[in-house]
C-alpha atoms as a PDB file:
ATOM      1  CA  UNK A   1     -24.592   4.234  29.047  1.00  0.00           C
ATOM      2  CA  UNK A   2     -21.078   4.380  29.784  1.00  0.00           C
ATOM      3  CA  UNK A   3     -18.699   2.008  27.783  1.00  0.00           C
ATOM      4  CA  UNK A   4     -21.555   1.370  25.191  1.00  0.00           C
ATOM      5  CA  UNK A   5     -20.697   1.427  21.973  1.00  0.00           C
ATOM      6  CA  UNK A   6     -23.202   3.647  19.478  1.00  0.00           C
ATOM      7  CA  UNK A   7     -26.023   1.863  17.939  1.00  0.00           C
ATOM      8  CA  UNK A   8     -24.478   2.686  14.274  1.00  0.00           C
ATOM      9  CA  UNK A   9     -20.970   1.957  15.495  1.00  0.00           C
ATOM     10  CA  UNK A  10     -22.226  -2.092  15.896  1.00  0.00           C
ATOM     11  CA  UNK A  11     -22.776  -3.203  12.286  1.00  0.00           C
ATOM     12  CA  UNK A  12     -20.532  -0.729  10.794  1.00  0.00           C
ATOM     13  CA  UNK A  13     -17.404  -2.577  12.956  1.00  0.00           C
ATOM     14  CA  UNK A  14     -18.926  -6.303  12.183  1.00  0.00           C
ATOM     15  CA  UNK A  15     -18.767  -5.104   8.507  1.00  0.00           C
ATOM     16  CA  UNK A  16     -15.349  -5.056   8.756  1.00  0.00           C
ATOM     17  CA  UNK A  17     -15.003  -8.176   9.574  1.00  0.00           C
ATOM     18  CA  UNK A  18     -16.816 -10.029   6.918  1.00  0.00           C
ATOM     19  CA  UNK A  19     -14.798 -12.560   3.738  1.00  0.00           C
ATOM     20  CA  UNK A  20     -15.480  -9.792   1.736  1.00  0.00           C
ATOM     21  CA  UNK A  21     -14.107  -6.522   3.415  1.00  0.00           C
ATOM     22  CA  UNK A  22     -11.138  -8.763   4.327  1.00  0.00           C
ATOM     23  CA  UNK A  23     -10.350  -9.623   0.575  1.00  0.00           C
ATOM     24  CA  UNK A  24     -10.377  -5.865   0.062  1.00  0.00           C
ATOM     25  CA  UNK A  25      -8.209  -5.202   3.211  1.00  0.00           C
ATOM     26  CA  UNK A  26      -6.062  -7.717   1.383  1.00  0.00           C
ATOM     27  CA  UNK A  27      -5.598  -6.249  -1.740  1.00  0.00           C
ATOM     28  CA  UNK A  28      -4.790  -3.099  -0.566  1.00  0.00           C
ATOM     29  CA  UNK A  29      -2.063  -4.288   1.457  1.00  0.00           C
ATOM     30  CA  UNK A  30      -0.632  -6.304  -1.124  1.00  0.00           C
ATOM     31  CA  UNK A  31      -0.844  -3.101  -3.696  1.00  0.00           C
ATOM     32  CA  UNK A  32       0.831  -0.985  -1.190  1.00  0.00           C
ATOM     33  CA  UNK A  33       3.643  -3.740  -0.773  1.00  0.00           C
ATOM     34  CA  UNK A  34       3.957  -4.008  -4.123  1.00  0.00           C
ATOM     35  CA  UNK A  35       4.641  -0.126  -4.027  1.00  0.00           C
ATOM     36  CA  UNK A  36       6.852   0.305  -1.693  1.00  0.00           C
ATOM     37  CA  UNK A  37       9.288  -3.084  -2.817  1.00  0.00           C
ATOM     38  CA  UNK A  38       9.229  -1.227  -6.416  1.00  0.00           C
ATOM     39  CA  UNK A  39      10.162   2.641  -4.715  1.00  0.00           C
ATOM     40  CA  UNK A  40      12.746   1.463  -2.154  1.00  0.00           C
ATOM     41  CA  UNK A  41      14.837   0.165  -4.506  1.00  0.00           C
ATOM     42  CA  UNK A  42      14.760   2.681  -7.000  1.00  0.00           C
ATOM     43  CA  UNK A  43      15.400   5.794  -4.412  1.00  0.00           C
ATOM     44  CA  UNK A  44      18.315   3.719  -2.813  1.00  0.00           C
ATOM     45  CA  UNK A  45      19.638   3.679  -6.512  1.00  0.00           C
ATOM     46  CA  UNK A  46      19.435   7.222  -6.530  1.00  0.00           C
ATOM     47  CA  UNK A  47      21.841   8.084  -3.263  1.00  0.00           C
ATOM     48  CA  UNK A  48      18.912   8.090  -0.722  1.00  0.00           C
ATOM     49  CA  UNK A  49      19.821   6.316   2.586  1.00  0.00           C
ATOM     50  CA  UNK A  50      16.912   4.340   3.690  1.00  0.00           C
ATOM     51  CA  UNK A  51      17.781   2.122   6.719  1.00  0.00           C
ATOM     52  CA  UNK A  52      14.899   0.303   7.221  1.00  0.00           C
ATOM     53  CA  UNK A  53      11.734  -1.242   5.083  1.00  0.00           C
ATOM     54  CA  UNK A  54       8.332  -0.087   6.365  1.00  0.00           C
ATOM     55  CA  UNK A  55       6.195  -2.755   7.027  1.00  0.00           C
ATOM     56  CA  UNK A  56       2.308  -0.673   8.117  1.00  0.00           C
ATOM     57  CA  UNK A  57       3.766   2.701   6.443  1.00  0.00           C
ATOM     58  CA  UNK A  58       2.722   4.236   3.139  1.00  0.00           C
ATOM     59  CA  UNK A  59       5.718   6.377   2.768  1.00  0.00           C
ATOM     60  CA  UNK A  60       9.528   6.165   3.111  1.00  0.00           C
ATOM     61  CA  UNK A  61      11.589   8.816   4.975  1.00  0.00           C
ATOM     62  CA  UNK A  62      14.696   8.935   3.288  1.00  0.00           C
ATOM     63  CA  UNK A  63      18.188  10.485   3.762  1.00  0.00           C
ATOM     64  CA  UNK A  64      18.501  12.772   1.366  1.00  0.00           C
ATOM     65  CA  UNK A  65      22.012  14.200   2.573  1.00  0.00           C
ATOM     66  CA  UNK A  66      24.254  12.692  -0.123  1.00  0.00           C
ATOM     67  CA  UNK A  67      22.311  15.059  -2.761  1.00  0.00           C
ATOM     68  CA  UNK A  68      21.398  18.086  -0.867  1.00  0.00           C
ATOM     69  CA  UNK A  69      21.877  19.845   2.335  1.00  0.00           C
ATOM     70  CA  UNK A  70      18.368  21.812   2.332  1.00  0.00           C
ATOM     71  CA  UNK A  71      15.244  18.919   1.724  1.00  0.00           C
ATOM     72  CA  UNK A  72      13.069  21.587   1.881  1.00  0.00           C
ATOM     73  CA  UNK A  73      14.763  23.768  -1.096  1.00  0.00           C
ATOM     74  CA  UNK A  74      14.809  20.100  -3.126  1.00  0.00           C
ATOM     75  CA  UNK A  75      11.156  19.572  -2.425  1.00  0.00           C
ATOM     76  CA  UNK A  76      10.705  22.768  -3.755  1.00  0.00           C
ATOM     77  CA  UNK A  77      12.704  22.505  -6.914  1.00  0.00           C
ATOM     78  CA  UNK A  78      11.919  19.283  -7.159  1.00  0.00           C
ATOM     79  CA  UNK A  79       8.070  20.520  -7.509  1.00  0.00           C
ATOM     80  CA  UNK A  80       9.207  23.414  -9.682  1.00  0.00           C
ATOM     81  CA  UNK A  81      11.430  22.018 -12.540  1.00  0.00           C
ATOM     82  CA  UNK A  82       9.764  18.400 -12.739  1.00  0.00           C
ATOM     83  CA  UNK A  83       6.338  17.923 -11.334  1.00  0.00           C
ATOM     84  CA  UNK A  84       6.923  15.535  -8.489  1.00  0.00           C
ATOM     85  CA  UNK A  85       5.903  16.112  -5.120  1.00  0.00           C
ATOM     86  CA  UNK A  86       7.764  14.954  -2.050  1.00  0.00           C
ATOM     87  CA  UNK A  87       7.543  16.215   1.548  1.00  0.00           C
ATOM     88  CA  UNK A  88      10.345  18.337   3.144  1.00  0.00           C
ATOM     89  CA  UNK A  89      11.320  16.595   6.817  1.00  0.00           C
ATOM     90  CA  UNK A  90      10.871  19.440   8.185  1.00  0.00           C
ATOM     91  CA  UNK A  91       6.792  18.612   8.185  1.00  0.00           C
ATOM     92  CA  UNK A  92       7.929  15.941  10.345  1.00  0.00           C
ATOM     93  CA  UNK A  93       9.670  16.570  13.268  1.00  0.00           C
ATOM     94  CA  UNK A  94      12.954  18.130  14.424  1.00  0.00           C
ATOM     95  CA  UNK A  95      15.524  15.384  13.442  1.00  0.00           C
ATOM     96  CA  UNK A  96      18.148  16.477  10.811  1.00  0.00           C
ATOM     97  CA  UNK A  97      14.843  17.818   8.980  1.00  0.00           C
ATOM     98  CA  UNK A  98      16.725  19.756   5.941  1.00  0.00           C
ATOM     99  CA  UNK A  99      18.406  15.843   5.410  1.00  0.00           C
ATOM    100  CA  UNK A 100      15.216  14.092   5.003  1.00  0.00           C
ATOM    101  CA  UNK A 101      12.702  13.941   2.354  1.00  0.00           C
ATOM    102  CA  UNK A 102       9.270  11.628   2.722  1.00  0.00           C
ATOM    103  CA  UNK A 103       8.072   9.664  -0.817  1.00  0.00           C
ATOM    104  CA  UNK A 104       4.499   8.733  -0.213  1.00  0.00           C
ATOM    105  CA  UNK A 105       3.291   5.215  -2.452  1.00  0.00           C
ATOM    106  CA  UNK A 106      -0.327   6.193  -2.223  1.00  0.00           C
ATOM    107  CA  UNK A 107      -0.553   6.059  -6.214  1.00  0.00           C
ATOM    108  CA  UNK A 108      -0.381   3.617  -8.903  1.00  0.00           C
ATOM    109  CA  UNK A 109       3.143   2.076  -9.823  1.00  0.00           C
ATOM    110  CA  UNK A 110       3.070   3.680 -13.546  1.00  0.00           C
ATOM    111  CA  UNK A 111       2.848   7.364 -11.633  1.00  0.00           C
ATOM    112  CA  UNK A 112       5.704   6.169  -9.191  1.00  0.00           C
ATOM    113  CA  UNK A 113       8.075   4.563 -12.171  1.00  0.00           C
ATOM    114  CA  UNK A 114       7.137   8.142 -14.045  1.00  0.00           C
ATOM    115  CA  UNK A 115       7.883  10.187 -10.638  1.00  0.00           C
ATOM    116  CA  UNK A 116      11.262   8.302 -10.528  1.00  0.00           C
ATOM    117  CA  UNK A 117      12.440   8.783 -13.863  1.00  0.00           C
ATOM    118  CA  UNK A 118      12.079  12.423 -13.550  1.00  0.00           C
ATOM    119  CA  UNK A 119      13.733  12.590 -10.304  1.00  0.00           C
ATOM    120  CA  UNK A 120      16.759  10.775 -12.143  1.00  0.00           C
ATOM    121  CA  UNK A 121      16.435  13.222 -15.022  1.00  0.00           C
ATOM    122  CA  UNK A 122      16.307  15.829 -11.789  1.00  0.00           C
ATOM    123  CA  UNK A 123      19.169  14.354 -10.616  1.00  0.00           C
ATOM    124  CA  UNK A 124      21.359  14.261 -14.057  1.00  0.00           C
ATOM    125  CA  UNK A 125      21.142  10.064 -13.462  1.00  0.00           C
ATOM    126  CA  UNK A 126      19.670   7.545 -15.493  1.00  0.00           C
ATOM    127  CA  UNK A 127      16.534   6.366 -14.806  1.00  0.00           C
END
């Protein structure tokens, strides 16, 4: 009927729910935390303007207008000479897109601490 929720749907959401999902839940967050509180640092180090910390995000949009007016060519070269991956903003909206550039912390810390010290080496800075 109407406003029923599917049979499977049930245990599947109480699942959730249980001590031991939670713990998981937890972990997670504090991994991604941990992530983000070691890459905001380190890109504001580099000349990227971030304004504000994400608290539910796994990504940080940054300003990158200090080191490039065209994200999307710095993505690219980026890619090309150093194998690090970062989104152009122009994959997200029409705000100053070609002065943004989105860093995702969806992997372990060692990859991000090796992603950063090639973007300083990228860069011509220190890592």
């Amino acid at each position: 009927t109407l406003g029923q929720p599917s049979s499977p749907g049930v245990p599947a959401a109480l699942a959730a729910f249980t001590p031991e999902t939670l713990d998981i839940l937890e972990q997670r967050r504090r991994a991604f935390a941990e992530r983000r509180d070691y890459l905001l640092p380190a890109l504001r180090s580099l000349g990227f303007k971030i304004l504000l910390t994400p608290r539910g995000a796994f990504y940080l949009y940054a300003d990158c207008s200090s080191l490039t007016e065209d994200s999307f060519g710095f993505a690219a070269e980026l890619l090309e000479k150093e194998g690090v991956a970062v989104t152009p903003g122009r994959d997200f909206g029409r705000n100053r897109p070609e002065q943004h550039l989105r860093f995702a912390y969806t992997t372990e810390i060692s990859q991000l601490q090796e992603g950063m010290a090639r973007l300083a080496r990228f860069l011509g800075k220190a890592a």
